[in-house]
C-alpha atoms as a PDB file:
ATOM      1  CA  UNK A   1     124.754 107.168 116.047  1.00  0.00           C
ATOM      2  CA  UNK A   2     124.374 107.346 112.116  1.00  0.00           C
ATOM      3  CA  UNK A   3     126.951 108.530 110.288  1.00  0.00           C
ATOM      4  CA  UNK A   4     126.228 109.715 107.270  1.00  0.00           C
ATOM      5  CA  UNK A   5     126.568 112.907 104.857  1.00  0.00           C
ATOM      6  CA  UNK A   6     122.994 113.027 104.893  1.00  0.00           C
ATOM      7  CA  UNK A   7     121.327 115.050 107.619  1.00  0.00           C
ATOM      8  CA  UNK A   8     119.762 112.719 110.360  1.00  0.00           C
ATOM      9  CA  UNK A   9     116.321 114.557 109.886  1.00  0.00           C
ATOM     10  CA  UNK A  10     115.916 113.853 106.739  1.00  0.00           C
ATOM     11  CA  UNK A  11     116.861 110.410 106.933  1.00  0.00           C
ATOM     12  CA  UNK A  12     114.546 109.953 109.722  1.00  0.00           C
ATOM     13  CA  UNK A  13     111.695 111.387 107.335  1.00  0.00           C
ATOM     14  CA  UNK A  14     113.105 108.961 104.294  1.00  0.00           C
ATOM     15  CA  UNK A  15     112.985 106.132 105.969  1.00  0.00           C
ATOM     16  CA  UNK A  16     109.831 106.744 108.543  1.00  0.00           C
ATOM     17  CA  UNK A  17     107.630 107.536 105.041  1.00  0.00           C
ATOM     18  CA  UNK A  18     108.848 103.878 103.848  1.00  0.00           C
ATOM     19  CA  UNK A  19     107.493 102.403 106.635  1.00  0.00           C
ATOM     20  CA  UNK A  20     104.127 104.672 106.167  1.00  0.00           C
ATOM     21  CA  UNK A  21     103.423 103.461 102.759  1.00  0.00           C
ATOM     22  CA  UNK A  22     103.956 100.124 103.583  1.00  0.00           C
ATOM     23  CA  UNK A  23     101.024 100.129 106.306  1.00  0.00           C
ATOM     24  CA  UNK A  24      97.618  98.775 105.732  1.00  0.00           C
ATOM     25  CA  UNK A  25      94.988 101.027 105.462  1.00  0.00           C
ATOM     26  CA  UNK A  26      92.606 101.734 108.802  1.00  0.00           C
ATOM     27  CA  UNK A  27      89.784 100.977 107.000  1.00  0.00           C
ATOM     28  CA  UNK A  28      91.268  97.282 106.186  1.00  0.00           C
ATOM     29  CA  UNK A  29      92.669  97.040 109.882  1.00  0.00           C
ATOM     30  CA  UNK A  30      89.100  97.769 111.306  1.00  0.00           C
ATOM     31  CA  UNK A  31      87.436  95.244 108.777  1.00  0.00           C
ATOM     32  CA  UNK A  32      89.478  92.305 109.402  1.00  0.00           C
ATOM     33  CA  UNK A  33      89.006  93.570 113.386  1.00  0.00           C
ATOM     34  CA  UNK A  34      85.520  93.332 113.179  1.00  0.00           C
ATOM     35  CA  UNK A  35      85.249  89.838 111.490  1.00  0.00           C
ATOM     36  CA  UNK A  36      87.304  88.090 113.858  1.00  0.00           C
ATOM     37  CA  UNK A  37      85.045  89.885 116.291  1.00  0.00           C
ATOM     38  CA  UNK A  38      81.834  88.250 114.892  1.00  0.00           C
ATOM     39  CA  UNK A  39      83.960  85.029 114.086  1.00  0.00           C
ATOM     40  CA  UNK A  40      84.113  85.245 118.357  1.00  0.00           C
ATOM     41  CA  UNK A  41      80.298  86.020 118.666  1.00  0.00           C
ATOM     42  CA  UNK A  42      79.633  83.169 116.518  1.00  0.00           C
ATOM     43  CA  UNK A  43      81.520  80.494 118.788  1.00  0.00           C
ATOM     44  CA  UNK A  44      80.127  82.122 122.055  1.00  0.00           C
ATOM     45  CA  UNK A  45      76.151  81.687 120.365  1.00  0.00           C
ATOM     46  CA  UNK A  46      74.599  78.931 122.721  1.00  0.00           C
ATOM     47  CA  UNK A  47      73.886  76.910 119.575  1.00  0.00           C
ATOM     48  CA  UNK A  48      77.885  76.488 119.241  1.00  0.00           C
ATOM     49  CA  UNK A  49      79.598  73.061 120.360  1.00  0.00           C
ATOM     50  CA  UNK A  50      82.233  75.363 122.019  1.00  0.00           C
ATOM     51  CA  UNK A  51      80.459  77.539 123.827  1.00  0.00           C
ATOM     52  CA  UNK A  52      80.873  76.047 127.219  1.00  0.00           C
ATOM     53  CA  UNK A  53      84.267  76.124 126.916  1.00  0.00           C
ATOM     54  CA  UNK A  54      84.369  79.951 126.863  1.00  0.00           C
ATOM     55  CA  UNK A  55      85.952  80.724 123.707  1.00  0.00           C
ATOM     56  CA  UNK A  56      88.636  82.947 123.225  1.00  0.00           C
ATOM     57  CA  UNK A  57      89.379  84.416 119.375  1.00  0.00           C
ATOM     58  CA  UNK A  58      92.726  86.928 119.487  1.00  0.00           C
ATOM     59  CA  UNK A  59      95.357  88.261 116.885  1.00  0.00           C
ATOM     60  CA  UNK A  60      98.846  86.796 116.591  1.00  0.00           C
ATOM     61  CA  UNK A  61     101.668  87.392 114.473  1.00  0.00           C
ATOM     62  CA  UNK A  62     102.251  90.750 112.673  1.00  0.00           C
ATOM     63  CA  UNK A  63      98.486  91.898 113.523  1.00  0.00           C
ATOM     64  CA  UNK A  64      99.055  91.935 116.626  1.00  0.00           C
ATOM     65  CA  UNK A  65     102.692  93.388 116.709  1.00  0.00           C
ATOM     66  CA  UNK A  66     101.830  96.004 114.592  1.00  0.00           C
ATOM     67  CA  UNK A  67     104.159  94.777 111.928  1.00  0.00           C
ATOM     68  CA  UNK A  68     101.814  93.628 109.027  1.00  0.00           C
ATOM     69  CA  UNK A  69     102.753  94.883 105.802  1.00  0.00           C
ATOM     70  CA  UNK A  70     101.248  95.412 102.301  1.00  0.00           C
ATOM     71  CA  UNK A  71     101.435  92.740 100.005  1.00  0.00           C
ATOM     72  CA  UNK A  72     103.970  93.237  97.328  1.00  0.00           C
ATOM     73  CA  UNK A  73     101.416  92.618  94.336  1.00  0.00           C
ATOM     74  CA  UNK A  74      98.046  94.029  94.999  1.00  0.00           C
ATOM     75  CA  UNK A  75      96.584  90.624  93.748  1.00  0.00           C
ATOM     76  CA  UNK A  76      98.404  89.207  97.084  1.00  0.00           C
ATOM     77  CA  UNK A  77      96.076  88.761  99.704  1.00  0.00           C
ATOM     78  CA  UNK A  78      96.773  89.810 103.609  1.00  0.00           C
ATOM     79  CA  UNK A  79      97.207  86.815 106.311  1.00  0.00           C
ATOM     80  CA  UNK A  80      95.300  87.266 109.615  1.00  0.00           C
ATOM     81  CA  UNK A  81      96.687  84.585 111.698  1.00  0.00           C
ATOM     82  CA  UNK A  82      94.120  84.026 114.740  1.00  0.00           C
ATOM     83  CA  UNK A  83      94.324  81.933 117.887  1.00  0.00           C
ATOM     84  CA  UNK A  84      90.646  80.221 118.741  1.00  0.00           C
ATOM     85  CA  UNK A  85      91.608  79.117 122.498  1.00  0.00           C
ATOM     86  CA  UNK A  86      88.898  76.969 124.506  1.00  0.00           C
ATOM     87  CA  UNK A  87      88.677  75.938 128.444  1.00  0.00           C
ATOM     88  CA  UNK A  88      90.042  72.273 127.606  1.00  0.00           C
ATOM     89  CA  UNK A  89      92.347  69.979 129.010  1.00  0.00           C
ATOM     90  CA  UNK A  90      94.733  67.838 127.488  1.00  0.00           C
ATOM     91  CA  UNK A  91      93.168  64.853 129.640  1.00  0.00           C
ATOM     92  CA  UNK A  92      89.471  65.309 128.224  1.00  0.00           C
ATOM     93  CA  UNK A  93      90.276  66.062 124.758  1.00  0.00           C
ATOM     94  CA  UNK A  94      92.896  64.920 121.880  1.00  0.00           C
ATOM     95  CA  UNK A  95      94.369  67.558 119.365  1.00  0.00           C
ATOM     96  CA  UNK A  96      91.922  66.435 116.295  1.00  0.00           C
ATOM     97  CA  UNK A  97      88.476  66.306 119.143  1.00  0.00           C
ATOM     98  CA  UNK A  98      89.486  69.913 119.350  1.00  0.00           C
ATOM     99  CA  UNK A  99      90.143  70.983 115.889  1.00  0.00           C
ATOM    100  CA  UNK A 100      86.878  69.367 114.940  1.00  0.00           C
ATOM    101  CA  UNK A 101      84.875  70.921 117.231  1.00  0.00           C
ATOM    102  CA  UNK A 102      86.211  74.178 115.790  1.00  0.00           C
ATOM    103  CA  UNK A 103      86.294  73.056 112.756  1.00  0.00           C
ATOM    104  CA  UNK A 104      82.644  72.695 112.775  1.00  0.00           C
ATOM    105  CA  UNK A 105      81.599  76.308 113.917  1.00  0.00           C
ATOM    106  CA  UNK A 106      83.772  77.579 111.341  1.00  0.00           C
ATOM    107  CA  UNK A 107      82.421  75.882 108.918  1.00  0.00           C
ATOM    108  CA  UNK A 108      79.022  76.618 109.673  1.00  0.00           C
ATOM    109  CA  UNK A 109      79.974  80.154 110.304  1.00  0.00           C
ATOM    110  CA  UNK A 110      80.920  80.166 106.550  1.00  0.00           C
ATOM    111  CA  UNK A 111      77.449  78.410 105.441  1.00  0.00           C
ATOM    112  CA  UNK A 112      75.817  80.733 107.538  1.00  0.00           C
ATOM    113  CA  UNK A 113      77.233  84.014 106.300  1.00  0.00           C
ATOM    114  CA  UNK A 114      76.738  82.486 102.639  1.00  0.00           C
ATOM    115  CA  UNK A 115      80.711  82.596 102.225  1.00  0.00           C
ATOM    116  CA  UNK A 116      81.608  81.379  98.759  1.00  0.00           C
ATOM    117  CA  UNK A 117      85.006  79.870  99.268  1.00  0.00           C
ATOM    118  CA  UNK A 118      84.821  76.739 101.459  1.00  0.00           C
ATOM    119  CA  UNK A 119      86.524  76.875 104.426  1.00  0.00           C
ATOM    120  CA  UNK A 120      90.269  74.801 103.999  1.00  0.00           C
ATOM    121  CA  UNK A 121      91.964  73.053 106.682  1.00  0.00           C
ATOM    122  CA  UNK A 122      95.399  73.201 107.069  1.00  0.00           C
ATOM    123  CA  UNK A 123      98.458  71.313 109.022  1.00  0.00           C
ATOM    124  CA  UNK A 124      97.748  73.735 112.241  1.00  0.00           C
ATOM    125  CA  UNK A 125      94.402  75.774 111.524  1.00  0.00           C
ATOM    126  CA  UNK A 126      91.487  76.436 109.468  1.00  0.00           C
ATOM    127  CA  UNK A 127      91.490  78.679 107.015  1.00  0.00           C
ATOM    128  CA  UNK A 128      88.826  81.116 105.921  1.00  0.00           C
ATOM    129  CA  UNK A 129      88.702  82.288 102.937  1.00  0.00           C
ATOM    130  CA  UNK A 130      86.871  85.958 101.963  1.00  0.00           C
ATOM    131  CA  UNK A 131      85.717  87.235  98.515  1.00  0.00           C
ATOM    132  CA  UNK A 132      88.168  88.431  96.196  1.00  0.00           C
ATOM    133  CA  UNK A 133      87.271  92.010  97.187  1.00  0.00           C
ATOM    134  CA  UNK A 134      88.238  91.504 100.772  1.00  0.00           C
ATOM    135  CA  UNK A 135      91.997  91.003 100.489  1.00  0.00           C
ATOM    136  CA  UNK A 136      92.316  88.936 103.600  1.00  0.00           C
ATOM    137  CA  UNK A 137      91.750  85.641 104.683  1.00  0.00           C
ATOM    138  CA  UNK A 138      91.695  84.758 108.029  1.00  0.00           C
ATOM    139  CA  UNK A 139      93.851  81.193 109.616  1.00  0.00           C
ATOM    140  CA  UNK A 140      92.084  80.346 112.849  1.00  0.00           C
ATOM    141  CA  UNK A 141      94.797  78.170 115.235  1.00  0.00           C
ATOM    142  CA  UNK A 142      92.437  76.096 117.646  1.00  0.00           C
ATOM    143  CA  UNK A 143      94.316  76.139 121.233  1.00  0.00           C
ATOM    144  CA  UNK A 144      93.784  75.272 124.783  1.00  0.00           C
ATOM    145  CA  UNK A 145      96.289  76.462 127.822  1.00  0.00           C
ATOM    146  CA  UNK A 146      99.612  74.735 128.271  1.00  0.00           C
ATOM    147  CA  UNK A 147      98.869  71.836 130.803  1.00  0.00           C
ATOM    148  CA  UNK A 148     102.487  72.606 132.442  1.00  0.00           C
ATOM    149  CA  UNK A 149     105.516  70.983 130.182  1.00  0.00           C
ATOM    150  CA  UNK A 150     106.273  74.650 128.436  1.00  0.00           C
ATOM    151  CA  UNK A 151     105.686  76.817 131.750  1.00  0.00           C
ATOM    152  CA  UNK A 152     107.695  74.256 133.204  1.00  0.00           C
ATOM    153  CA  UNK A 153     110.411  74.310 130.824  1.00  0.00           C
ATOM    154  CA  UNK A 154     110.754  78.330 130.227  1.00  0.00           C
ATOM    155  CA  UNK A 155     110.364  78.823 134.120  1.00  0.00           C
ATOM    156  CA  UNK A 156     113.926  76.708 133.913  1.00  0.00           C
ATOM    157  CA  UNK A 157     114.959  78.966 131.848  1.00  0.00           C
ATOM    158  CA  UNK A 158     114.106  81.813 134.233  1.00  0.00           C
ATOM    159  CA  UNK A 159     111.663  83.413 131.799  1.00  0.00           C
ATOM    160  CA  UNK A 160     109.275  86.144 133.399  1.00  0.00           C
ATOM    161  CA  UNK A 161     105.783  84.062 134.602  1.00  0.00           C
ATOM    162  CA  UNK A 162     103.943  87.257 133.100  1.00  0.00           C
ATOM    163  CA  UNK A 163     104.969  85.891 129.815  1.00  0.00           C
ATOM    164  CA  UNK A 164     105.263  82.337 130.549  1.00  0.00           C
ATOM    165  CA  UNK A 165     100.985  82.068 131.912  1.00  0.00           C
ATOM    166  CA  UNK A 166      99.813  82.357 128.014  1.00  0.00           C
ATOM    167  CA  UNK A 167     101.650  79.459 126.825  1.00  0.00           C
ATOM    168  CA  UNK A 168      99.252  77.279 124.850  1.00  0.00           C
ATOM    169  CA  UNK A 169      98.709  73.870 123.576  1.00  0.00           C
ATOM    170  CA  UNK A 170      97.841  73.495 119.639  1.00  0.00           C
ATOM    171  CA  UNK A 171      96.686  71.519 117.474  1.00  0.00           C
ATOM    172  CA  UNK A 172      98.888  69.853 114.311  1.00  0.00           C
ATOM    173  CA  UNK A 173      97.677  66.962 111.920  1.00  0.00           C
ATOM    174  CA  UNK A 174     101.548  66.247 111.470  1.00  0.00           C
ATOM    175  CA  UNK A 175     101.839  65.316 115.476  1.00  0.00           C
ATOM    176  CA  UNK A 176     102.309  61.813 116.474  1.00  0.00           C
ATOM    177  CA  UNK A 177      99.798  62.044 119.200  1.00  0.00           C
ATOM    178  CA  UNK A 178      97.193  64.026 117.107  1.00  0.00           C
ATOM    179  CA  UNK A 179      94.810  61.477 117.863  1.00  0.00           C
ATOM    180  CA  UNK A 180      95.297  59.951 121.167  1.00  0.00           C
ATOM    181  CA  UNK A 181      95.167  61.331 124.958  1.00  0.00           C
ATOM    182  CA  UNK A 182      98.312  62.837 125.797  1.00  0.00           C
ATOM    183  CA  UNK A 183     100.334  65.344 127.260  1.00  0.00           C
ATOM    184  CA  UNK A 184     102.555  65.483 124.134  1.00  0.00           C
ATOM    185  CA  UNK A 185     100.792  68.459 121.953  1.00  0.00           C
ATOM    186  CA  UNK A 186     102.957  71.136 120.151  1.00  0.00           C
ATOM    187  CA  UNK A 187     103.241  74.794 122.200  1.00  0.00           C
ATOM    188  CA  UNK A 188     103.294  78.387 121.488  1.00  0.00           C
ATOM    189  CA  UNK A 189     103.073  81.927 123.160  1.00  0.00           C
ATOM    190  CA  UNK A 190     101.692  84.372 120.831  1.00  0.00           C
ATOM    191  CA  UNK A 191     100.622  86.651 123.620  1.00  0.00           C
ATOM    192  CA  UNK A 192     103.825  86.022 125.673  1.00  0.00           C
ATOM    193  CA  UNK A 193     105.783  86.952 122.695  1.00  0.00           C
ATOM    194  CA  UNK A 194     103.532  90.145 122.196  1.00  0.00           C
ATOM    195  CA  UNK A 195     104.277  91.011 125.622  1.00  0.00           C
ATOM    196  CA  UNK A 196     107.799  90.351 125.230  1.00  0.00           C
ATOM    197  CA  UNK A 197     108.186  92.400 121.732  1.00  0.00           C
ATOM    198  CA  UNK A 198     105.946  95.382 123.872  1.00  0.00           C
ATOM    199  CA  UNK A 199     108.729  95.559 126.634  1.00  0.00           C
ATOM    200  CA  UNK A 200     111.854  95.527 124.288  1.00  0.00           C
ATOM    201  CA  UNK A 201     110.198  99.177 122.682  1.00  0.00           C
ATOM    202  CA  UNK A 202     108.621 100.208 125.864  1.00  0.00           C
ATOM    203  CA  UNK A 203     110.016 103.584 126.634  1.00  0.00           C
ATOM    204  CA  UNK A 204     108.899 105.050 122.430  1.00  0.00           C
ATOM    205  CA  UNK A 205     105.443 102.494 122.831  1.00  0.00           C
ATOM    206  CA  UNK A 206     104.333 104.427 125.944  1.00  0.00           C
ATOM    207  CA  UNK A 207     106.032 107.931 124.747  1.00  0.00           C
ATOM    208  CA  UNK A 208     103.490 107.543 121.337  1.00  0.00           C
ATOM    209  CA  UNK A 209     100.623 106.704 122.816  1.00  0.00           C
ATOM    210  CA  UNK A 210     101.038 109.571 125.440  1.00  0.00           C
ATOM    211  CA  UNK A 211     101.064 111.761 122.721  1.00  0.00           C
ATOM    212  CA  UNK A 212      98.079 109.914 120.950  1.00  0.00           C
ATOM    213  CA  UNK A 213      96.080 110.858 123.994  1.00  0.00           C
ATOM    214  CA  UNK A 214      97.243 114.374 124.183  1.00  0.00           C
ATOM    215  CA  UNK A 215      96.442 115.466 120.730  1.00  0.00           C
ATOM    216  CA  UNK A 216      92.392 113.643 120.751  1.00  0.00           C
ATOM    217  CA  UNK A 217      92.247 115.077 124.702  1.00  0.00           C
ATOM    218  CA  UNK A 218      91.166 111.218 125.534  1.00  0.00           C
ATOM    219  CA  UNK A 219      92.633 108.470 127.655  1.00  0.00           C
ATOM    220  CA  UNK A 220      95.895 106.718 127.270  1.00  0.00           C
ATOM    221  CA  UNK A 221      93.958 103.278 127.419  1.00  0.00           C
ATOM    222  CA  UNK A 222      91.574 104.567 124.855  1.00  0.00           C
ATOM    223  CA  UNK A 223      93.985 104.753 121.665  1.00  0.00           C
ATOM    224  CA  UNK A 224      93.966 101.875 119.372  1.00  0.00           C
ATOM    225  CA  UNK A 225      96.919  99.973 119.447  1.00  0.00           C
ATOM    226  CA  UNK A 226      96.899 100.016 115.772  1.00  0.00           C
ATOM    227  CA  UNK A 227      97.071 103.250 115.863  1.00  0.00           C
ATOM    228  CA  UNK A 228     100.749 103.090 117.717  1.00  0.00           C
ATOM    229  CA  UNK A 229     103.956 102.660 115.514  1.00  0.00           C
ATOM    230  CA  UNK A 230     107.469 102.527 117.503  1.00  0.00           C
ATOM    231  CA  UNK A 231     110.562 102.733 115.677  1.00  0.00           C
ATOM    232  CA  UNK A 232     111.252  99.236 116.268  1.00  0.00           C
ATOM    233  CA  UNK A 233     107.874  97.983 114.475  1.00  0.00           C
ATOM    234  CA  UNK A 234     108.773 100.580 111.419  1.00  0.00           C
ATOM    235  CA  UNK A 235     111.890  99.374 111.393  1.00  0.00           C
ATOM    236  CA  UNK A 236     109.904  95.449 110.725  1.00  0.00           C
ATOM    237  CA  UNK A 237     108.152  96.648 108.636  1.00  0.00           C
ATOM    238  CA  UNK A 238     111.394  97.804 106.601  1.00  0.00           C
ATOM    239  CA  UNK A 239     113.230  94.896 106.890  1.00  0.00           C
ATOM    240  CA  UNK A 240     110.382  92.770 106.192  1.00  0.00           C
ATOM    241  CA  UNK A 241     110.032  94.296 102.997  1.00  0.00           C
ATOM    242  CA  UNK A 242     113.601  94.190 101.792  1.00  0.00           C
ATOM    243  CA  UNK A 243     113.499  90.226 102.368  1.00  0.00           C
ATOM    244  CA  UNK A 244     110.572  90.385 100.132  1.00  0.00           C
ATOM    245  CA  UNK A 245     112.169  92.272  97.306  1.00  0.00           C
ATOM    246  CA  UNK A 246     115.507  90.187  97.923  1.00  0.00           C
ATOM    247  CA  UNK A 247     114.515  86.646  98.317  1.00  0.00           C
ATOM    248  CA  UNK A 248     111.779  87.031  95.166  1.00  0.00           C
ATOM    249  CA  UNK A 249     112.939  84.334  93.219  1.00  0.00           C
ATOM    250  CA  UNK A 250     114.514  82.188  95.761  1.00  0.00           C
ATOM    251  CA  UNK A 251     111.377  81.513  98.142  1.00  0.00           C
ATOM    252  CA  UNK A 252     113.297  78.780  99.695  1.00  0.00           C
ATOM    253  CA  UNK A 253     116.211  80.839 101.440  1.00  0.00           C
ATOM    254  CA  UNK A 254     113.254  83.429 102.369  1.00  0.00           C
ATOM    255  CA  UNK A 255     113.754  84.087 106.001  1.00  0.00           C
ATOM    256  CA  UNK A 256     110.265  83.711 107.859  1.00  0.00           C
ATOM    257  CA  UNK A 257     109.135  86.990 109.578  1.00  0.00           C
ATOM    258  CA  UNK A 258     109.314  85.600 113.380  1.00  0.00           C
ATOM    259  CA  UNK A 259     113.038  85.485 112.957  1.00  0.00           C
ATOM    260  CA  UNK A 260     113.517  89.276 111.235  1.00  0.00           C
ATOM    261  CA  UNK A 261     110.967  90.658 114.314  1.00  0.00           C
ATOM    262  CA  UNK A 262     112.850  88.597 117.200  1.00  0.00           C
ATOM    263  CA  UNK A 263     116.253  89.424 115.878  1.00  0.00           C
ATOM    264  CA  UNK A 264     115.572  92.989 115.799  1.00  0.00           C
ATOM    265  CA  UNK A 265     113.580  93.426 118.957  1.00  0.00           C
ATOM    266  CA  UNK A 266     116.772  91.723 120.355  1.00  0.00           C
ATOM    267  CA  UNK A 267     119.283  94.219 118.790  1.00  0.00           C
ATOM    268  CA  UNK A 268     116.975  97.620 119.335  1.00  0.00           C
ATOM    269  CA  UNK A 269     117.364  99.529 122.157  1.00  0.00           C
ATOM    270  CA  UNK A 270     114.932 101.888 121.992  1.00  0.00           C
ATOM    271  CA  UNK A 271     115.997 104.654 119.805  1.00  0.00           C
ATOM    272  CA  UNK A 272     113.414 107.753 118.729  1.00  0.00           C
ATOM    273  CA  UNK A 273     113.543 107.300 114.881  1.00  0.00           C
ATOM    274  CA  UNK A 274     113.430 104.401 112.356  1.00  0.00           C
ATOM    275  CA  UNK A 275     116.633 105.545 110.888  1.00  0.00           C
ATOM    276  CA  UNK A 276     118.730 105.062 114.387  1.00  0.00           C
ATOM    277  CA  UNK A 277     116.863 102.125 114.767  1.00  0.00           C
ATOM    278  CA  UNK A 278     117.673 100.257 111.571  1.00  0.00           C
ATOM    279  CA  UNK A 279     121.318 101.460 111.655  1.00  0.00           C
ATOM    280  CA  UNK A 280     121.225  99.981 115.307  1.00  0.00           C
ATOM    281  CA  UNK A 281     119.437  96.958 114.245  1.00  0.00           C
ATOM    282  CA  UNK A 282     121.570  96.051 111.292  1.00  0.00           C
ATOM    283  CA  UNK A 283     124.351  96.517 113.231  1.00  0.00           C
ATOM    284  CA  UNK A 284     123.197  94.179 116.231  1.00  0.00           C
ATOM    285  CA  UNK A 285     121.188  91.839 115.312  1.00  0.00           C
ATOM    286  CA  UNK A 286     123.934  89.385 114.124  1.00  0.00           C
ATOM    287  CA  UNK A 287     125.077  89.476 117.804  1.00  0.00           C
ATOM    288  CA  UNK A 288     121.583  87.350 118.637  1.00  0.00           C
ATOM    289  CA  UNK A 289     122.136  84.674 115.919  1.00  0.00           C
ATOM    290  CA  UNK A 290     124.411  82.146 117.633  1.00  0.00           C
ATOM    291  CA  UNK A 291     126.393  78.916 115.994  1.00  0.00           C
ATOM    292  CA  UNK A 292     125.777  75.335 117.879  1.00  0.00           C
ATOM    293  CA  UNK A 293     127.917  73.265 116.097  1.00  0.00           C
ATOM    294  CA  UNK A 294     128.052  74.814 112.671  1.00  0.00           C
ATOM    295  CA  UNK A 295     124.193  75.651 112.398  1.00  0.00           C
ATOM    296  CA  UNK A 296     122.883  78.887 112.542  1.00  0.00           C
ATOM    297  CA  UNK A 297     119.962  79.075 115.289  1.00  0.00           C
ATOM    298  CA  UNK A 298     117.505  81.848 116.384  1.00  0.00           C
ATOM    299  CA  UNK A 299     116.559  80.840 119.774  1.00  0.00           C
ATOM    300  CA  UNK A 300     112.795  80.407 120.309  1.00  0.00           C
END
C-alpha cells in the first residue's frame, strides 16, 4: 500500500498518463505490424530459398511485451527486434548456412521493394533499415528450434514445458562453431519469456481485455494485444524511461531493458494501478537480484 499525502487516485492518474505519453502511436504499431507481415509473405513466396522450411517471422522484445517506448529524441529511431525461425536442424545446417540463406531474401526483399538503405548485418541478425520518415528499423534474428541441450537444461531446472517447447537455436558470427556442424549454437526463448511475462500480470491482462471486449461488444480473442496495457507493462515503460533520463551520459552503466522487465515482472504481484505497482516494484525487485560471490546476477 502507498503511503503518501497525495491521494492514491490521483497518483494512479499521474503516473498511468506517464506511461500514456510514452506509448507509440497505433498508427506506428500497425505499420511496423504490417511490414514484418509482408517481410513473412516475402520468405513464404515459392521463389524464396526458405520457403520449404516453412518460415516463421514473430515479434520479440518490448514489441511483443507491450513495453516499447518512445525514443527520447524524436531523431531516435524505434527497434523492432524480429525472430525469422525456419524448419532446420542443427545436423543439416551450420549457424552462417542459415543466416545466409536469410540473409539473401532479405536482401532481395530490400532490392525488390527499392529500399534505399542497404540492408546491414550484424553479430546476431540482419538489419533493415527504412527511410528516414519511417522511424523504425527492423533486426531480423534467423533461428531454428532448440535441438534439446536448453529444453534439457531448463526441464532440470523444473521450468514449465509450455515455456520451455519455444526454445530456439540462433545464429552469432562471434560463436566458435559458427561455421561448422554442431550442436553447440547460442539459445533463446523470446516466446517462452512472453509467456512467462503474460502469467506474472495475468489476473489485470485478462481483467483489461475483458473489458476491451465489453465496451466494442466483440470477442475477447478479437482485441489487439497492443491494444492491452497492465500495470506491470506501464510500470516498464516507467522505469525504462527513468534509466534513459539517468544513465544519459554514462551509456556504459545503462542497464539493458531485459533486466528492468524481468526484475519487475519478478517483484509485481498483480496490483490494479501503475502507482501500486511501481511502489511494489521498487520495493521488490532488489529481492530478485542475488550476489554469487561478490557479482551481481539477474538470472536468465
Amino acid at each position: 500500500m502507498i503511503n503518501s499525502a497525495i491521494p492514491k487516485e490521483a497518483l494512479a492518474t499521474f503516473f498511468e498518463g506517464i506511461s500514456e505519453s510514452l506509448d507509440i502511436s497505433e498508427a506506428l504499431n500497425k505499420k511496423a505490424e504490417d511490414k514484418y507481415k509482408a517481410i513473412g509473405r516475402w520468405l513464404e513466396r515459392p521463389e524464396s530459398v526458405v520457403a520449404n522450411f516453412h518460415p516463421n517471422i514473430y515479434p520479440q522484445g518490448s514489441i511483443a511485451l507491450g513495453t516499447v517506448i518512445k525514443p527520447v529524441n524524436d531523431n531516435d529511431e524505434y527497434d523492432v527486434d524480429l525472430v525469422c525461425a525456419v524448419a532446420l536442424t542443427k545436423s543439416k545446417t551450420t549457424q552462417e548456412q542459415l543466416k545466409r540463406l536469410v540473409g539473401k531474401e532479405i536482401t532481395d526483399y530490400a532490392k525488390a521493394n527499392s529500399m534505399i538503405n542497404p540492408v546491414k548485418e550484424g553479430k546476431r541478425c540482419w538489419t533493415l533499415n527504412y527511410a528516414d520518415g519511417a522511424q523504425f528499423h527492423m533486426d531480423i534474428l534467423p533461428a531454428i528450434p532448440e535441438g534439446g541441450h536448453l529444453k534439457l537444461l531448463l526441464e532440470s531446472r523444473q521450468i514449465s514445458n509450455v515455456w520451455v517447447q519455444h526454445a530456439i537455436s540462433i545464429t552469432d558470427n562471434t560463436n566458435p562453431t559458427y561455421r561448422q556442424l554442431s550442436d553447440e549454437w547460442p539459445s533463446s526463448n523470446p516466446k517462452g519469456y512472453l509467456l512467462w511475462f503474460r502469467d506474472r500480470m495475468k489476473i489485470q491482462y485478462d481483467k483489461r481485455r475483458k473489458i476491451l471486449a465489453e465496451a466494442v461488444l466483440g470477442k475477447i480473442e478479437d482485441v489487439p494485444e497492443y491494444k492491452i496495457k497492465t500495470p506491470l507493462q506501464r510500470a516498464v515503460q516507467i522505469l525504462k524511461r527513468h534509466r534513459d533520463l539517468m544513465f544519459d551520459k554514462d551509456l556504459e552503466n545503462k542497464p539493458i531493458s531485459i533486466i528492468i522487465t524481468t526484475l519487475a515482472a519478478h517483484a509485481y504481484n498483480n496490483e490494479e494501478s501503475v502507482a501500486e505497482a511501481l511502489y511494489r516494484i521498487v520495493g521488490h525487485m532488489k529481492m530478485f537480484v542475488e550476489n554469487r560471490t561478490g557479482e551481481l546476477w539477474v538470472a536468465n
